[in-house]
PDB file of N, CA and C in Angstrom:
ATOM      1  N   UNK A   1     196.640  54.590 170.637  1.00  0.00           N
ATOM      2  CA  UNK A   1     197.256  55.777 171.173  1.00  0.00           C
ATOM      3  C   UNK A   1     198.525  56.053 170.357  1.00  0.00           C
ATOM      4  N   UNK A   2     198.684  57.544 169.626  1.00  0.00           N
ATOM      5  CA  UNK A   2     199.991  57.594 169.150  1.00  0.00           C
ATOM      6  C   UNK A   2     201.358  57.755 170.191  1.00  0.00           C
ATOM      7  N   UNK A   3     202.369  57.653 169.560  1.00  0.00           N
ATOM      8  CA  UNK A   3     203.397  57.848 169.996  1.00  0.00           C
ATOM      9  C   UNK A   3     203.749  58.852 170.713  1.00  0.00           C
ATOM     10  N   UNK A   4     203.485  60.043 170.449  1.00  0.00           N
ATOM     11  CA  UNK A   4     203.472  61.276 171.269  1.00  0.00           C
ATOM     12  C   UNK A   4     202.950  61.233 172.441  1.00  0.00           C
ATOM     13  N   UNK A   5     201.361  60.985 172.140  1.00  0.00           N
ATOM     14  CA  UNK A   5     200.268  60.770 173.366  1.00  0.00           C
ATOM     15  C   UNK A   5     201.053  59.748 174.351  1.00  0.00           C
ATOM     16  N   UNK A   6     201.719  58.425 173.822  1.00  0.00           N
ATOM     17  CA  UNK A   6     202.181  57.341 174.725  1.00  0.00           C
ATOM     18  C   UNK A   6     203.453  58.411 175.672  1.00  0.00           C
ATOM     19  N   UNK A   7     204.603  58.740 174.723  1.00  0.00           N
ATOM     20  CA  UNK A   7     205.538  59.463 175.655  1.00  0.00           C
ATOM     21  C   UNK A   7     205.073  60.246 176.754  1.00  0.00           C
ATOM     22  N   UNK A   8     203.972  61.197 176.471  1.00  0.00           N
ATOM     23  CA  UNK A   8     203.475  61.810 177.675  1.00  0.00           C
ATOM     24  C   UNK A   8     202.981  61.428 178.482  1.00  0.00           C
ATOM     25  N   UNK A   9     202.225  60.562 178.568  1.00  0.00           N
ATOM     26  CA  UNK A   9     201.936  59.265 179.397  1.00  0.00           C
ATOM     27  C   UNK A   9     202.889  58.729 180.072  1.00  0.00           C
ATOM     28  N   UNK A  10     203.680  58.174 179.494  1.00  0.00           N
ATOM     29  CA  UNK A  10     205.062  57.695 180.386  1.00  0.00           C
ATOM     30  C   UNK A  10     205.890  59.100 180.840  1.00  0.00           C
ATOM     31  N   UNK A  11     206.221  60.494 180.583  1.00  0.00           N
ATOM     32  CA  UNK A  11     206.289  60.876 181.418  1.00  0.00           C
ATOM     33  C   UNK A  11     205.988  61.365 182.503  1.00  0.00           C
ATOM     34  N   UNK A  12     204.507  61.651 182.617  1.00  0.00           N
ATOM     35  CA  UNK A  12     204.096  61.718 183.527  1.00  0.00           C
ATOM     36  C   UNK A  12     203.945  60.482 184.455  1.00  0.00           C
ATOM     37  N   UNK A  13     203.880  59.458 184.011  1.00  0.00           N
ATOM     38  CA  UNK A  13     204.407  58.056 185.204  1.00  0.00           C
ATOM     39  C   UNK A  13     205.746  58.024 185.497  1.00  0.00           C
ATOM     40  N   UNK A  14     206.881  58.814 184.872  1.00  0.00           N
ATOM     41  CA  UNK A  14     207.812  58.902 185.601  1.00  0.00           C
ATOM     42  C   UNK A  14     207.878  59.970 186.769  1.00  0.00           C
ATOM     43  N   UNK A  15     207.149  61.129 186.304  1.00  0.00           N
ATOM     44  CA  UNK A  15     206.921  61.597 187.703  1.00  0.00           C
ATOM     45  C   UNK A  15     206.152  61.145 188.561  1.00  0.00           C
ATOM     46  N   UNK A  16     205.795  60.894 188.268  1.00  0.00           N
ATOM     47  CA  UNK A  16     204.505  60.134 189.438  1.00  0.00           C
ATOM     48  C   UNK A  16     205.603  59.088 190.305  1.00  0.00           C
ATOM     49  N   UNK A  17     206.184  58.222 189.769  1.00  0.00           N
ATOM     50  CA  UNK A  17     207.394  57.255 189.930  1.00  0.00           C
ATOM     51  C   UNK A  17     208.298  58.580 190.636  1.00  0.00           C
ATOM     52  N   UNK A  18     208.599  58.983 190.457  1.00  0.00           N
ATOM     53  CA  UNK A  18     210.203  60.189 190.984  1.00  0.00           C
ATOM     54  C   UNK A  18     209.391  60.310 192.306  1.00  0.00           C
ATOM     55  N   UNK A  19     208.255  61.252 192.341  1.00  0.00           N
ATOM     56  CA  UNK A  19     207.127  61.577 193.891  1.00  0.00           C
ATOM     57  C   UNK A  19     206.897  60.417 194.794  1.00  0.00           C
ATOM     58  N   UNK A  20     206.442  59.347 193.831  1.00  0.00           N
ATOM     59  CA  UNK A  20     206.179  57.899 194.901  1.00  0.00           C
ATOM     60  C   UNK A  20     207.055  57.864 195.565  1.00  0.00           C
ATOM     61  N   UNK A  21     208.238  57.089 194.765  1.00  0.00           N
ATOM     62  CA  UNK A  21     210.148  56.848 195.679  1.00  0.00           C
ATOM     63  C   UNK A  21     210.567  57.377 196.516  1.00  0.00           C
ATOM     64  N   UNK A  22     210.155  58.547 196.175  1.00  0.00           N
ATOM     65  CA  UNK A  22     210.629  59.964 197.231  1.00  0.00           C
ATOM     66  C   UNK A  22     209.890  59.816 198.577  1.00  0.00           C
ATOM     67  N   UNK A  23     208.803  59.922 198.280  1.00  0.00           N
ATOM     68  CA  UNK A  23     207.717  59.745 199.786  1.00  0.00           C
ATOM     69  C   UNK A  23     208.179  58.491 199.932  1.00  0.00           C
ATOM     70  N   UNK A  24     208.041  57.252 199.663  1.00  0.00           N
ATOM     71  CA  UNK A  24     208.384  55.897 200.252  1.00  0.00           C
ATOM     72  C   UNK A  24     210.010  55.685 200.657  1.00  0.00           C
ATOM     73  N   UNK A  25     211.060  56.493 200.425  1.00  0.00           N
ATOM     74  CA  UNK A  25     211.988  56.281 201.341  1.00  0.00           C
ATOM     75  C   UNK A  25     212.818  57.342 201.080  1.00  0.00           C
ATOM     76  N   UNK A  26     211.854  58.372 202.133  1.00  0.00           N
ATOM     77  CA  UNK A  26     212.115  59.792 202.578  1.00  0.00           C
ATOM     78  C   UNK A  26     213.217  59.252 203.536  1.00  0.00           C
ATOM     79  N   UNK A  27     213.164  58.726 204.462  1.00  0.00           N
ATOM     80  CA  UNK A  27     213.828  58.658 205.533  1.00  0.00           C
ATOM     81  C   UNK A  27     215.169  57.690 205.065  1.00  0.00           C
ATOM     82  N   UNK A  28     215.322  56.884 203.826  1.00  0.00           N
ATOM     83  CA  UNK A  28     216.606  56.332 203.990  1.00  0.00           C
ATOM     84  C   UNK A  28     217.483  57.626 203.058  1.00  0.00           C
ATOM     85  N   UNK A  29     218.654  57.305 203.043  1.00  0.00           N
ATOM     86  CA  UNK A  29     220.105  58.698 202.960  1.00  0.00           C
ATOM     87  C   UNK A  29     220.230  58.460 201.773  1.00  0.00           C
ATOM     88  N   UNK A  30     219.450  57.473 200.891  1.00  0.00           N
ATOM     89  CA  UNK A  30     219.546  57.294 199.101  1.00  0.00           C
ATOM     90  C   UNK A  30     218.831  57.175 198.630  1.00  0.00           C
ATOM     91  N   UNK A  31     217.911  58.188 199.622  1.00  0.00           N
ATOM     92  CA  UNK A  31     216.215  58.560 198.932  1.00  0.00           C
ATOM     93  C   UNK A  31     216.090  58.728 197.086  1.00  0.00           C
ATOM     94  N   UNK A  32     216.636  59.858 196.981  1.00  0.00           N
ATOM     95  CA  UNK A  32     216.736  60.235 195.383  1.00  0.00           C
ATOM     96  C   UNK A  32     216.999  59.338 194.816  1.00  0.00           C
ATOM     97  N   UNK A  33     218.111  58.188 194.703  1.00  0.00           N
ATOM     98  CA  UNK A  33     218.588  57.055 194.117  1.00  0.00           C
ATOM     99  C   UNK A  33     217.216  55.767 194.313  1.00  0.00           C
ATOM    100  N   UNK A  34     216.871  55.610 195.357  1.00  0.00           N
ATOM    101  CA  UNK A  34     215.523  55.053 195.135  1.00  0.00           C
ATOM    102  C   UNK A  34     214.458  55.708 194.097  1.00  0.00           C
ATOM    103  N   UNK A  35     213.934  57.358 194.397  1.00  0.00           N
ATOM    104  CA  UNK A  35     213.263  57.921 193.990  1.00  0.00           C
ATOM    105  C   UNK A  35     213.474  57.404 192.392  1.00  0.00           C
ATOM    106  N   UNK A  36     214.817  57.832 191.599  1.00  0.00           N
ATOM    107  CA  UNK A  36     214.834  57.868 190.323  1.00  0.00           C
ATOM    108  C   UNK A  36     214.617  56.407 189.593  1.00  0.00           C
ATOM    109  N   UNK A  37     214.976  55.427 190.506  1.00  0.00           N
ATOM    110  CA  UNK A  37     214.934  54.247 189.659  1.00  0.00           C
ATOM    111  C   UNK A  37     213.482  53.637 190.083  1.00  0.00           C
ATOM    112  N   UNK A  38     212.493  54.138 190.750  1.00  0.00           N
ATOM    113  CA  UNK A  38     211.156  54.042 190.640  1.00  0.00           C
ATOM    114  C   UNK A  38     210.487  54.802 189.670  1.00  0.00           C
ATOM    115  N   UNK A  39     211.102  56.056 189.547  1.00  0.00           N
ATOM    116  CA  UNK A  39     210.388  56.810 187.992  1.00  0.00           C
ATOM    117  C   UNK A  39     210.592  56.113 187.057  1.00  0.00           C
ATOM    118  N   UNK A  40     212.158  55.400 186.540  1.00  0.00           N
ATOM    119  CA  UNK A  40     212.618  54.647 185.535  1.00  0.00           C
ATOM    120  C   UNK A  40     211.694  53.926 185.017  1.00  0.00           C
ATOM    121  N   UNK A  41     211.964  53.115 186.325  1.00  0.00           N
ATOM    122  CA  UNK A  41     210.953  51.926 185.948  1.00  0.00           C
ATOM    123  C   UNK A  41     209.074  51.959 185.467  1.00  0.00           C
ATOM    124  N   UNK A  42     208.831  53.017 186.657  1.00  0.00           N
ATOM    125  CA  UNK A  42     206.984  53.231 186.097  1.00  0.00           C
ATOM    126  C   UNK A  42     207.397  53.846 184.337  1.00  0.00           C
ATOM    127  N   UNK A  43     208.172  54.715 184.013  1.00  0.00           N
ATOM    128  CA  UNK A  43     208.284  55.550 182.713  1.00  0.00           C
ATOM    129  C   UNK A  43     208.769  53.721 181.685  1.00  0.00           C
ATOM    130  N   UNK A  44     209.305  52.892 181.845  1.00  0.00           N
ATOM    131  CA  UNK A  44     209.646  51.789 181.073  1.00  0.00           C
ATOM    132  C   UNK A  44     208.265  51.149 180.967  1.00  0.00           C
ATOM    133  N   UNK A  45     208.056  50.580 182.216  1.00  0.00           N
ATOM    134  CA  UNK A  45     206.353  49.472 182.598  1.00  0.00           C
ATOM    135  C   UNK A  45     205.481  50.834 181.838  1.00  0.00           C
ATOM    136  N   UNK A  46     205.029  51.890 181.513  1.00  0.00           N
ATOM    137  CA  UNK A  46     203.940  52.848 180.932  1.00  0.00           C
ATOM    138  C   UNK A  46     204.259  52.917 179.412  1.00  0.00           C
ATOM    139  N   UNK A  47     206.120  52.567 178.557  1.00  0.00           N
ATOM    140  CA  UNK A  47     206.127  52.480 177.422  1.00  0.00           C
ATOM    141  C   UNK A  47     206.996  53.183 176.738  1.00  0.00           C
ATOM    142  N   UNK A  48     207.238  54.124 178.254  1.00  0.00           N
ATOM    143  CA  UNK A  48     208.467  55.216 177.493  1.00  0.00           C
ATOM    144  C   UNK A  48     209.310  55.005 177.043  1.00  0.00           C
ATOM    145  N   UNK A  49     210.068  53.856 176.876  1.00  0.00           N
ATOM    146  CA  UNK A  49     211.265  53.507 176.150  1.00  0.00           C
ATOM    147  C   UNK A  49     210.555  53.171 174.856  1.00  0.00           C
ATOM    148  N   UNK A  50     209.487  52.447 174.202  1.00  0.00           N
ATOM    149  CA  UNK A  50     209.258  52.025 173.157  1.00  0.00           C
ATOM    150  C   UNK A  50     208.893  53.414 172.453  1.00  0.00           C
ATOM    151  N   UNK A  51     207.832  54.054 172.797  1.00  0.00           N
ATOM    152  CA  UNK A  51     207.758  55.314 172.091  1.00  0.00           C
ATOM    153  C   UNK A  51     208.592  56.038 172.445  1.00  0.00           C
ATOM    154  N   UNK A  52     210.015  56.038 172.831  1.00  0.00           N
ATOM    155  CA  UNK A  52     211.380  56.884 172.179  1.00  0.00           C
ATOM    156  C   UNK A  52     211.930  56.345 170.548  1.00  0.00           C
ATOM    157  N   UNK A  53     211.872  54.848 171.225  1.00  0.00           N
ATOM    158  CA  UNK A  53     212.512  54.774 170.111  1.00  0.00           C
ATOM    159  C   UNK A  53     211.875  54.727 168.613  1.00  0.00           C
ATOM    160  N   UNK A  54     210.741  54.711 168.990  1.00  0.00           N
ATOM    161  CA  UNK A  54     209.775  54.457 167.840  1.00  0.00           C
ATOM    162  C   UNK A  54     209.711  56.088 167.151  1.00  0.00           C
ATOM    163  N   UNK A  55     209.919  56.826 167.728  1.00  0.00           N
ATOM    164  CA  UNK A  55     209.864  58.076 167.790  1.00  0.00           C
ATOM    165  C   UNK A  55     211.438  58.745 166.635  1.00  0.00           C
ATOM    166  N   UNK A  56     212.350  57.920 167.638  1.00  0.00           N
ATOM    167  CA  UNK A  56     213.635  58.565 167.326  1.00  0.00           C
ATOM    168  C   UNK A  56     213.875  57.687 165.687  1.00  0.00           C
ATOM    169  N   UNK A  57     213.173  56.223 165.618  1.00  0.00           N
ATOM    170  CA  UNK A  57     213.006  55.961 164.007  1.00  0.00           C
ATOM    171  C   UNK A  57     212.436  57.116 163.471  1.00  0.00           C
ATOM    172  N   UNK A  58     211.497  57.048 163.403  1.00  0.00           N
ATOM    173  CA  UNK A  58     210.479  57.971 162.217  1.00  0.00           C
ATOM    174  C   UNK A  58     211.154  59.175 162.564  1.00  0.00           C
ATOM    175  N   UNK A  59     212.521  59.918 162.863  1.00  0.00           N
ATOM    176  CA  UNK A  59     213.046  61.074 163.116  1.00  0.00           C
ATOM    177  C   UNK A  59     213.796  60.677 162.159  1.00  0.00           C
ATOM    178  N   UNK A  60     214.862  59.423 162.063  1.00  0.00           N
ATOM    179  CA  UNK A  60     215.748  59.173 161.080  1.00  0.00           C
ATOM    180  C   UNK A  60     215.261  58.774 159.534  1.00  0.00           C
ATOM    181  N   UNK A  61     213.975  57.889 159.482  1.00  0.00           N
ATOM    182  CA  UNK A  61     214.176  57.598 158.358  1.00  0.00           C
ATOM    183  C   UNK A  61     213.176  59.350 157.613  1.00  0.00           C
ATOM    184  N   UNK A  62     212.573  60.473 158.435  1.00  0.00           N
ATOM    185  CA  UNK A  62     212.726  61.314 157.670  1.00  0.00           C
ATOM    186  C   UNK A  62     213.580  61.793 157.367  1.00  0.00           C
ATOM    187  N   UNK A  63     214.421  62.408 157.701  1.00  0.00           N
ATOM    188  CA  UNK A  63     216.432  62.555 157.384  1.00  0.00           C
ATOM    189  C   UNK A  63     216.209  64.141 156.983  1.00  0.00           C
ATOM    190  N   UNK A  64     217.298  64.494 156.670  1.00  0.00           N
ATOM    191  CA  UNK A  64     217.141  65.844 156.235  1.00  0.00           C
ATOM    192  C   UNK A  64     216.831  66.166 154.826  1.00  0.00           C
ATOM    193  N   UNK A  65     216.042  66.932 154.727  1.00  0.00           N
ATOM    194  CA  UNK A  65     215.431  67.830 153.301  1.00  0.00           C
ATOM    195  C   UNK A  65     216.419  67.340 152.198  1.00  0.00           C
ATOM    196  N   UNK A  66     216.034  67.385 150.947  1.00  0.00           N
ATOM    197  CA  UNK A  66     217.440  67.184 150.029  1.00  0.00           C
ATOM    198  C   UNK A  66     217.476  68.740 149.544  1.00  0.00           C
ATOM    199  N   UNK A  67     218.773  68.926 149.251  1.00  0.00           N
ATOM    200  CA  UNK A  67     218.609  70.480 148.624  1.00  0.00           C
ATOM    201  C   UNK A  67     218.603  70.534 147.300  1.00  0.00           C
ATOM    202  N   UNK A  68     217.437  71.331 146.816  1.00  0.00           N
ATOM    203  CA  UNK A  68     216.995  71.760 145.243  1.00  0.00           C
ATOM    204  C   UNK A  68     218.409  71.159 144.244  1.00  0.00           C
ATOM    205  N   UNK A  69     218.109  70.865 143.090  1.00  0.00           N
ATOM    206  CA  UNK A  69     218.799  71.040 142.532  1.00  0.00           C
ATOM    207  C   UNK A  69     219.406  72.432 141.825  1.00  0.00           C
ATOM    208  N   UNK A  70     220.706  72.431 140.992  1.00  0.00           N
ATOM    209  CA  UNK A  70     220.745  73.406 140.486  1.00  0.00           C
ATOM    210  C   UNK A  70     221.698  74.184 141.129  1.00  0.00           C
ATOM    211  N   UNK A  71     222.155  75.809 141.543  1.00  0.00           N
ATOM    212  CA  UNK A  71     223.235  76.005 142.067  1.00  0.00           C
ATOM    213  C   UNK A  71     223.050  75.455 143.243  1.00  0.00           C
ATOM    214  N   UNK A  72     224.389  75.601 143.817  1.00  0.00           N
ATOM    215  CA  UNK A  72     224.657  75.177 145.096  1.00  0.00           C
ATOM    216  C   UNK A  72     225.794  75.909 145.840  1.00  0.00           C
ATOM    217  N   UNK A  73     225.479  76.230 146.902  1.00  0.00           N
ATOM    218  CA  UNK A  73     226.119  77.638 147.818  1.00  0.00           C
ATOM    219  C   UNK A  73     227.355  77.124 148.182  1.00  0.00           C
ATOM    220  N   UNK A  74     228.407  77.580 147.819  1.00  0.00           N
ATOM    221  CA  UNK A  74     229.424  76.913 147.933  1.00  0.00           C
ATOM    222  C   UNK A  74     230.708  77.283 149.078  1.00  0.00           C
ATOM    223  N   UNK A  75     230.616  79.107 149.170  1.00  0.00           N
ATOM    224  CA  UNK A  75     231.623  80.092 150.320  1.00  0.00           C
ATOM    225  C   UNK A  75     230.432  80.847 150.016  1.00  0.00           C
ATOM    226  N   UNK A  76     230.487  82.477 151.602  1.00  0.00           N
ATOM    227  CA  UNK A  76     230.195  83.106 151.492  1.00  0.00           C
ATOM    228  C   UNK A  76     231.209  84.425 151.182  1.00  0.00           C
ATOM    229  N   UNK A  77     230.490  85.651 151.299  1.00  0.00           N
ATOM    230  CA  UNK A  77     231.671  86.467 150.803  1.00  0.00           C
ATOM    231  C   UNK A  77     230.947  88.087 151.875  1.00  0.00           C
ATOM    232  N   UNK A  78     231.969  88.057 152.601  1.00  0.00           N
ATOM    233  CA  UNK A  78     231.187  89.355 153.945  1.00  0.00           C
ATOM    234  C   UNK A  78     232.002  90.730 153.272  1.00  0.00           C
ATOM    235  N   UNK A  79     231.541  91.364 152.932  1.00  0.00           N
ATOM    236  CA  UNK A  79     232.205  92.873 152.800  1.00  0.00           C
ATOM    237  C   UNK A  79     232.135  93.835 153.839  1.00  0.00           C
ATOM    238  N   UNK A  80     232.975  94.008 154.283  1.00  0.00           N
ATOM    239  CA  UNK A  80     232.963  95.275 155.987  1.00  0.00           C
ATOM    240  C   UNK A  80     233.229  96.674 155.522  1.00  0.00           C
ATOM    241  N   UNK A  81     232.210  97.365 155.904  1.00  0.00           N
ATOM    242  CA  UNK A  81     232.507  99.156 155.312  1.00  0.00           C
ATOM    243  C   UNK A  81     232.652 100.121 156.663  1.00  0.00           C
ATOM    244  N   UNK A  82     233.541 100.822 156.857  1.00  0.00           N
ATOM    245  CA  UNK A  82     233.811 101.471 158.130  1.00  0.00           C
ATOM    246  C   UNK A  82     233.136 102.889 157.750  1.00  0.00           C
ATOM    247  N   UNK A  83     231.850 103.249 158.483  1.00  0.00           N
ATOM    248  CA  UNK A  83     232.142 104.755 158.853  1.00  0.00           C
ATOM    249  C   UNK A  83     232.573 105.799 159.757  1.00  0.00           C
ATOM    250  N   UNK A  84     232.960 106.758 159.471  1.00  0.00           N
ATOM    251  CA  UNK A  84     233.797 107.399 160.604  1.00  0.00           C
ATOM    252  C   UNK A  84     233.018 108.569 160.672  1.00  0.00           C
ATOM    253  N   UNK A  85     232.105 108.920 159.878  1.00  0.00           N
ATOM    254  CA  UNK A  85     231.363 110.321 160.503  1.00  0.00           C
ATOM    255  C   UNK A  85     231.709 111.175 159.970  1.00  0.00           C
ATOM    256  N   UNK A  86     232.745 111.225 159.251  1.00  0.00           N
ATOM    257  CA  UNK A  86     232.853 112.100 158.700  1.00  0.00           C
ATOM    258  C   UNK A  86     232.902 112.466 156.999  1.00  0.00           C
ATOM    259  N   UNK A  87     232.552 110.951 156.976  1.00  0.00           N
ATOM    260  CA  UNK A  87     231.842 111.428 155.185  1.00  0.00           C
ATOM    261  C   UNK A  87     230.454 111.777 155.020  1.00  0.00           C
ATOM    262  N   UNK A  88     230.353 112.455 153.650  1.00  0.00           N
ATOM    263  CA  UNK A  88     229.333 113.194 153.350  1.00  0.00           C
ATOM    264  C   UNK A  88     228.231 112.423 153.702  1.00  0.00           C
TER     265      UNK A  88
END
């Protein structure tokens, strides 16, 4: 399974995890705080942390483009022309 495919996978087990928590302790006053650290955890146990980071590598070691050789853009230069309507 690639990396992509895995993240979506784990997020959708974190929702699934956020819905579980929620229904299983609707009734205590730190429902949500349960809720989220049951998504956490199903989204960790499904992989989502490994395909981030595996992810966020192959983001860095592509890096940014190199730029062409040859000139290189150095300032720009904006010229502002006013019309008033009443030239020809």
């Amino acid at each position: 399974m690639s990396d992509k495919h895995q993240l979506r996978f784990a997020l959708a087990a974190l929702l699934a995890g956020l819905l579980w928590g929620y229904v299983r302790h609707r009734g205590d006053r730190r429902s949500s705080v349960h809720s989220a650290l049951q998504g956490i955890e199903w989204f960790v146990a499904y992989g989502g942390a490994a395909a981030l980071v595996t992810l966020a590598r192959e983001f860095m070691e592509r890096g940014a483009p190199e730029p062409p050789e040859g000139e290189r853009v150095t300032h720009f230069r904006q010229v502002v022309t006013e019309r008033t309507g009443t030239e020809g």
